[in-house]
Protein backbone atom coordinates (compact mmCIF):
# COMPACT_ATOMS: atom_id res chain seq x y z
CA UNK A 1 161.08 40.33 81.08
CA UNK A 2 163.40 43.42 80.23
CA UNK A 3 163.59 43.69 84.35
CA UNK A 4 164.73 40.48 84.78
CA UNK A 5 166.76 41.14 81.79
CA UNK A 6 168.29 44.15 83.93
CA UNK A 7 168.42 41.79 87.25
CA UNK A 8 170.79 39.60 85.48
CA UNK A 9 173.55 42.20 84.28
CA UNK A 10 173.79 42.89 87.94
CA UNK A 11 174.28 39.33 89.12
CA UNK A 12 176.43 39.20 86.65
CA UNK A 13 178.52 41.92 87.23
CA UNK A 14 179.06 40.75 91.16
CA UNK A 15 179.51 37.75 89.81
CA UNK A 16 177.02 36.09 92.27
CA UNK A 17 173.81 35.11 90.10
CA UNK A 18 172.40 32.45 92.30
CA UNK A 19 172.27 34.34 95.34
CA UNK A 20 172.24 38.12 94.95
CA UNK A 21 169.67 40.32 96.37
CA UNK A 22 167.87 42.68 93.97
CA UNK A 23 164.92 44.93 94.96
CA UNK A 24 161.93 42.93 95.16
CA UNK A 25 158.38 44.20 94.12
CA UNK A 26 156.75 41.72 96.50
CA UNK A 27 158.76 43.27 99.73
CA UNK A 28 158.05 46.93 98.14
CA UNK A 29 154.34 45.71 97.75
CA UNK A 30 154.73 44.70 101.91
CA UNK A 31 156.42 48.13 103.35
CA UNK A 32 153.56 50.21 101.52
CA UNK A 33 150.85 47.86 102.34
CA UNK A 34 152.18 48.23 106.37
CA UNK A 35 152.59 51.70 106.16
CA UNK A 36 149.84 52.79 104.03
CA UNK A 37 147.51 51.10 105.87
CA UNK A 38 144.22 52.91 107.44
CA UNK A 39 145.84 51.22 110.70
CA UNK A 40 148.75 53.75 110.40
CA UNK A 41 145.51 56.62 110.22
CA UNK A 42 148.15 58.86 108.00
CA UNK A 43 151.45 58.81 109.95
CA UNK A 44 151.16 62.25 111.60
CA UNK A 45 153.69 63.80 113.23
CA UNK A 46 153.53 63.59 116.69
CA UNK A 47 150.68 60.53 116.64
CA UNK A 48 151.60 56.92 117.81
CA UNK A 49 150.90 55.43 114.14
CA UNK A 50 154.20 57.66 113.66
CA UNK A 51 155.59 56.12 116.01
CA UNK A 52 154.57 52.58 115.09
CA UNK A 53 156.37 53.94 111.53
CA UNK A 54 159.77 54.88 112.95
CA UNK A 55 159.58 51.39 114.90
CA UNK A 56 158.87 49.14 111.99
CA UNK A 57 161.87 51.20 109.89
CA UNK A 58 164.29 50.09 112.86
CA UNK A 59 163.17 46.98 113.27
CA UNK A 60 163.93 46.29 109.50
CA UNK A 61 167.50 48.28 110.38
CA UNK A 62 168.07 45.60 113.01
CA UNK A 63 167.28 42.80 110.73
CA UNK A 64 169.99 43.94 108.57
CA UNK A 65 172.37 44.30 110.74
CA UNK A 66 173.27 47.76 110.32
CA UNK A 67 174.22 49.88 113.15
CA UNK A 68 171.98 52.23 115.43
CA UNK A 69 173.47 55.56 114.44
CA UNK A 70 170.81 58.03 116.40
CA UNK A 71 171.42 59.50 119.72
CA UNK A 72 169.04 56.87 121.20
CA UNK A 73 170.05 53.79 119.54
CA UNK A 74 168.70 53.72 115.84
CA UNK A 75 166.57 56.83 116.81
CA UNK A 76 167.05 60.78 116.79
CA UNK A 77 164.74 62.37 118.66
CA UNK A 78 163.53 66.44 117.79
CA UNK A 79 160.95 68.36 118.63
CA UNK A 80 158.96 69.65 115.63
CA UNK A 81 157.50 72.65 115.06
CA UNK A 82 153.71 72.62 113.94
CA UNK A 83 152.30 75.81 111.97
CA UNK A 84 148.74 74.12 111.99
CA UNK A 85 147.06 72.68 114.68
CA UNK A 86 143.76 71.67 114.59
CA UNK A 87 143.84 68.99 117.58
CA UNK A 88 144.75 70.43 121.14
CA UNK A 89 146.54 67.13 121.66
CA UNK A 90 149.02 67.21 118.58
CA UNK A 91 152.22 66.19 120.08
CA UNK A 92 155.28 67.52 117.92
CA UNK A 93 157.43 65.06 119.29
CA UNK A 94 159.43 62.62 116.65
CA UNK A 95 162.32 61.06 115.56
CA UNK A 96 164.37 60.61 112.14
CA UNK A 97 165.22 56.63 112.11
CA UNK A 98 169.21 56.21 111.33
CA UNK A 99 170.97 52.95 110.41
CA UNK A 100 175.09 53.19 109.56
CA UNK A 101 176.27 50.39 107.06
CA UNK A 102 180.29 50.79 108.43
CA UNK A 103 182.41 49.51 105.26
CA UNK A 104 185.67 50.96 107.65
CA UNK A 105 185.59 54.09 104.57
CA UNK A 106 186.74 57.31 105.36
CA UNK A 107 183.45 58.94 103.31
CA UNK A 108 179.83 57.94 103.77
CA UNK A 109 176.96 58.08 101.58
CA UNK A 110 173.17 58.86 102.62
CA UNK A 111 170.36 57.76 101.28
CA UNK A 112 166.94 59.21 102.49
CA UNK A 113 163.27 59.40 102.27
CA UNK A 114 160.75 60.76 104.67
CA UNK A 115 158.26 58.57 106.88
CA UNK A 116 155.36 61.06 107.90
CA UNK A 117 152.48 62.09 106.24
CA UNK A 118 149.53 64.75 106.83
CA UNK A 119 147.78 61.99 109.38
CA UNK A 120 143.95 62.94 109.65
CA UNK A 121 143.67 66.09 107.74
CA UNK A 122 144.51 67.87 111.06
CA UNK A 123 147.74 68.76 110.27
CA UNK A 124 149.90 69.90 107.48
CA UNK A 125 148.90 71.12 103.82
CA UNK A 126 145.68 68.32 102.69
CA UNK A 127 144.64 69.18 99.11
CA UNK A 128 141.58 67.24 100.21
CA UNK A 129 137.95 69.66 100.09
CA UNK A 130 137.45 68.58 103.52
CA UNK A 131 140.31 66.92 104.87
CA UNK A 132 139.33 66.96 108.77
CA UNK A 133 139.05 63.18 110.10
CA UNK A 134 139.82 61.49 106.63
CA UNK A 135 142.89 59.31 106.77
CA UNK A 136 145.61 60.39 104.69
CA UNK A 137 147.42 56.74 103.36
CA UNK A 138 149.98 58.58 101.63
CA UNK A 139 151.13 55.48 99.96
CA UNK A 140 153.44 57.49 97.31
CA UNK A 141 153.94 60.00 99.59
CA UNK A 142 156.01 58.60 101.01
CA UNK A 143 155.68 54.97 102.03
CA UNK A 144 156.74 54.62 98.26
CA UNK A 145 159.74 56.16 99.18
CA UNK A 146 160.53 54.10 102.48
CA UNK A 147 160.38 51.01 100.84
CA UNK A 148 162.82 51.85 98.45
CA UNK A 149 164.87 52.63 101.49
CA UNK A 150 164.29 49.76 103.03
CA UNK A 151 165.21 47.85 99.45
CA UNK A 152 168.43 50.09 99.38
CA UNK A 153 170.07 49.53 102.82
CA UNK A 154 168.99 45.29 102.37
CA UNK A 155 170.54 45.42 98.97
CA UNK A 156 173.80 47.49 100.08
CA UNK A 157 173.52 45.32 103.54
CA UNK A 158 172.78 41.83 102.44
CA UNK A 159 174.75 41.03 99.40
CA UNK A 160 178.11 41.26 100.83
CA UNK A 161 180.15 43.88 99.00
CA UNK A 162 182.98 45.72 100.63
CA UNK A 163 182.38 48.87 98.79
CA UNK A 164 184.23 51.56 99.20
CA UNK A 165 182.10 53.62 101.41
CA UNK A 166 180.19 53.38 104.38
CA UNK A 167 176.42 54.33 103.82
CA UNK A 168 174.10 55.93 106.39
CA UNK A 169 170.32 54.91 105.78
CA UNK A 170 167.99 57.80 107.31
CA UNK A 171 164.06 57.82 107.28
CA UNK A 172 163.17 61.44 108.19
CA UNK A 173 160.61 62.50 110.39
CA UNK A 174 158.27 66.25 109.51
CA UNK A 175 159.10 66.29 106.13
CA UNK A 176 155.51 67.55 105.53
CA UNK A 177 156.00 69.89 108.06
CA UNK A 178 158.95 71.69 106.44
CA UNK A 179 162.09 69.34 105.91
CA UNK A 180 162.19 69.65 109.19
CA UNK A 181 164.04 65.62 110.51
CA UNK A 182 166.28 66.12 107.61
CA UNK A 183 167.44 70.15 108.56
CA UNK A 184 167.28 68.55 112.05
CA UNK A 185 169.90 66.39 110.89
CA UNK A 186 172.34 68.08 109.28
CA UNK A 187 172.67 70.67 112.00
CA UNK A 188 173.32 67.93 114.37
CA UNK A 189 174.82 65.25 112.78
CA UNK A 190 175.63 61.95 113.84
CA UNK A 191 178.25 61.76 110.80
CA UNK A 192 180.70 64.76 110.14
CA UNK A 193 179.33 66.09 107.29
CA UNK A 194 182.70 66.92 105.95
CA UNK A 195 182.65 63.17 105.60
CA UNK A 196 179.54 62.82 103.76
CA UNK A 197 180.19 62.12 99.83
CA UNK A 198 176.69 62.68 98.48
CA UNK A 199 172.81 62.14 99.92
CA UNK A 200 169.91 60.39 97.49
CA UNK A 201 166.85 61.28 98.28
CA UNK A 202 163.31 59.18 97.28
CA UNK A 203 160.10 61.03 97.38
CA UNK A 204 157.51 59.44 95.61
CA UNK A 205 158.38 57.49 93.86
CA UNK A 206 155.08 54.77 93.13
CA UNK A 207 153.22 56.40 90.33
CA UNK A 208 155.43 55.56 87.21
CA UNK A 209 154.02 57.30 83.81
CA UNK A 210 155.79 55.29 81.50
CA UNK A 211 155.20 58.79 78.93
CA UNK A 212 157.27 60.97 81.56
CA UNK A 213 159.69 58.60 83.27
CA UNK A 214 160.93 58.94 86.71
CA UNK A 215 162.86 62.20 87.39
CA UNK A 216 166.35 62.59 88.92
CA UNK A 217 167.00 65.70 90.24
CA UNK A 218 170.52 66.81 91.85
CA UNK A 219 172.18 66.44 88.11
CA UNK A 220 174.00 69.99 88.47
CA UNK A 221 175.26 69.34 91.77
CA UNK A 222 178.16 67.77 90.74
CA UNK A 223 180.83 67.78 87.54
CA UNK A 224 181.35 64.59 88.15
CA UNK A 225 177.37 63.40 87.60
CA UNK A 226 177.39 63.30 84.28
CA UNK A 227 179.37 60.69 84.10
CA UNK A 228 178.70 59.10 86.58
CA UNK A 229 174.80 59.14 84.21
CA UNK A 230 176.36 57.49 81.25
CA UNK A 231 175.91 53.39 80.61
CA UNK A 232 173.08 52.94 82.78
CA UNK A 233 171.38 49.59 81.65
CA UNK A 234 167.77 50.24 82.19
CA UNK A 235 164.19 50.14 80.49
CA UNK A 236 162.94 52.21 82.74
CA UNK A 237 162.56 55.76 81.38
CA UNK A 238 164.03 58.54 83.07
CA UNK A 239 165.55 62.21 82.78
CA UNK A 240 167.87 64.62 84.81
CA UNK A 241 167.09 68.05 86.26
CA UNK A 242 169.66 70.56 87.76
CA UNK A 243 168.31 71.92 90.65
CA UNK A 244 169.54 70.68 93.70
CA UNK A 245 167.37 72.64 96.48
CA UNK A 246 163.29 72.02 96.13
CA UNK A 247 160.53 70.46 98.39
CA UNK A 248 161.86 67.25 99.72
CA UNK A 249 164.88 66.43 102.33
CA UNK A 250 167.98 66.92 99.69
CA UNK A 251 167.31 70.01 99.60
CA UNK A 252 168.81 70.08 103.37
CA UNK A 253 171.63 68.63 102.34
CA UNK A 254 172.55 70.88 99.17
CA UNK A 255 171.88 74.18 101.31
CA UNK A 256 175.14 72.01 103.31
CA UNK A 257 177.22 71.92 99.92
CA UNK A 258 176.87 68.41 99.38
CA UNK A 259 175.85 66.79 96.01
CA UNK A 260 172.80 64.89 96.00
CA UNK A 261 170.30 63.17 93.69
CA UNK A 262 166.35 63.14 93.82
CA UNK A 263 164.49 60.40 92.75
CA UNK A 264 160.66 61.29 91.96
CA UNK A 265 157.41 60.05 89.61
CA UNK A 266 155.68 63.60 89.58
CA UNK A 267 152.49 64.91 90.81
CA UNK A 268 149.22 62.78 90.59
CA UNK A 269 145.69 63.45 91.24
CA UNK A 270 145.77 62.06 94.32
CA UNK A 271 148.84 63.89 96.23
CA UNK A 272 148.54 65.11 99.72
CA UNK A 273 144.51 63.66 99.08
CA UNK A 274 142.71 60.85 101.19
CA UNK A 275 143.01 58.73 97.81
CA UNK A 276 146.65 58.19 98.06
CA UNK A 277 146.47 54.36 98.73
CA UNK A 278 148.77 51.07 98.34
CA UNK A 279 146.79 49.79 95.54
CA UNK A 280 148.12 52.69 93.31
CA UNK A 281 151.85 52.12 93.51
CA UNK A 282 153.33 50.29 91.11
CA UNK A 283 155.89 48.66 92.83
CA UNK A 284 157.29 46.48 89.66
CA UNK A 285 158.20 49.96 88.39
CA UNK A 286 159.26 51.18 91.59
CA UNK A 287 161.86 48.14 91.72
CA UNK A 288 163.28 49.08 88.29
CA UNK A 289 163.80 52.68 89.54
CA UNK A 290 165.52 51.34 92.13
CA UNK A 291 167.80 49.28 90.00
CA UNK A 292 168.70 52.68 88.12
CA UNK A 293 169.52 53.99 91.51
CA UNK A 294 171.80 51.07 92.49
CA UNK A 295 173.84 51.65 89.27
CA UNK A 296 174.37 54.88 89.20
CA UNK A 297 175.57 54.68 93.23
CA UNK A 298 177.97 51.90 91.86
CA UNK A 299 179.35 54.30 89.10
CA UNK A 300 180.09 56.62 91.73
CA UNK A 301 181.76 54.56 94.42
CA UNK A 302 184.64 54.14 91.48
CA UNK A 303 185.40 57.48 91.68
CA UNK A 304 187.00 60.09 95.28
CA UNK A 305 184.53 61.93 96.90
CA UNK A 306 182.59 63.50 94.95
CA UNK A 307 182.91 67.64 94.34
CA UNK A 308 179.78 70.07 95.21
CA UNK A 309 179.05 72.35 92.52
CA UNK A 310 176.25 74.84 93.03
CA UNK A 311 173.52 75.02 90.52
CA UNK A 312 172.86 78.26 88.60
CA UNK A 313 169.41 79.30 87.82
């Protein structure tokens, strides 16, 4: 009820109640089911279910309408580098998955999350005893995050609004591997990042603790955040933190000077563990921490490009 209750403020703000989008727990529910899916074996780097990932992110680009912004067509291919091989045939070969929303702005805005995940326990850093040949869903981490993504770019895509900047939607590739489709990125950009007004980043976010909230990170990156904070309509709890570097793909984008926010649930018993599966995300919280995301966007698109401002430890 209070979400609805949240849903409505925003219709009524665009003034479009009987047909505005809003992210949908049934379509967050479908992108983690796909992608979290034993099918997908884990979504290691360099394995065709990673591939079958990047596809079915820019196949939902296309359905949006948003415009293949890779250096071969929605895709950006890189070669990653793997610490820890276990399987002679590990292929590093991937791609980040780039859609551009053009709103015919002079500043864009990027909003991220990472597609991979540690695959069969072969690669990358399992907390699993014995990880070898044990699917890795990684449901929150990050098919969580991908759907929200997804939600963001239809939501931004869908509903009509000429805001006033363009957006760039990005799905990163070797996150788990070291940030390494997001650094990938910003040394080769297909957007000046001069040009680039701020990044959001989701990383897991499908475990809600309703006693801890979701966490934004990216708070101190910016004056202008704080206000940008106040009159959020929400029930969802949440809280700020500073820091603006860490473990996830904004951190590629602050070590760039640009301001960024990081949207995460917290650690669970069941990160970087076979047990991460689609029937633990809560995806009717997940669409209310999307709603807090869409606001707080919103409040910034009233205001010029936002300043960096490095965080002090």
């Amino acid at each position: 009820m209070k979400i609805l209750l949240i849903i409505s403020i925003l219709f009524l703000t665009k003034n479009t109640f009987a047909q505005f989008i809003t992210p949908s727990p049934e379509r967050i529910t479908k992108h983690i089911n796909y992608l979290g899916s034993d099918k997908m074996k884990g979504r290691g780097t360099g394995s065709k279910e990673n591939a079958k990932a990047a596809g079915y992110v820019a196949r939902q680009f296309k359905k949006m309408k948003l415009k293949p912004l890779g250096t071969d067509g929605y895709y950006q291919p890189f070669t990653a580098k793997i610490r820890r091989v276990i399987v002679e045939d590990s292929l590093p070969e991937t791609k980040n998955v780039i859609g551009f929303l053009d709103n015919g702005a002079v500043n864009t805005i990027i909003i991220g999350a990472h597609f991979d995940h540690l695959g069969m326990g072969l690669q990358g850093s399992s907390k699993a005893e014995k990880p070898e040949g044990q699917i890795h869903n990684g449901a929150d981490d990050n098919a969580s995050g991908v759907a929200g993504l997804l939600e963001m770019a239809k939501y931004f895509s869908e509903n009509n609004i000429k805001e006033t900047n363009n957006f760039l939607f990005i799905a990163f590739g070797a996150e788990e591997l070291g940030l390494q489709g997001s650094r990938y990125f910003v040394d080769n950009p297909t957007v000046p990042l001069e040009k680039i007004n701020f990044m959001a980043n989701m990383d897991m976010i499908g475990r809600y603790d309703p006693k801890r909230g979701v966490g934004i990170g990216g708070y101190g990156t910016s004056e202008q955040w704080p206000g940008i904070f106040k009159n959020i309509t929400t029930d969802t709890k949440f809280f700020t933190d500073n820091a603006g570097s860490g473990g996830s793909d904004h951190g590629s984008f602050y070590a760039k000077k640009i301001p960024v926010l990081f949207f995460h649930t917290g650690g669970h018993d069941d990160y970087h563990k076979p047990t991460d599966d689609p029937d633990k995300v809560n995806t009717i919280a997940e669409s209310g921490i999307l709603l807090i995301e869409i606001q707080l966007i919103e409040n910034a698109l009233k205001l010029p490009k936002l300043k960096f401002q490095e965080v002090k430890n």
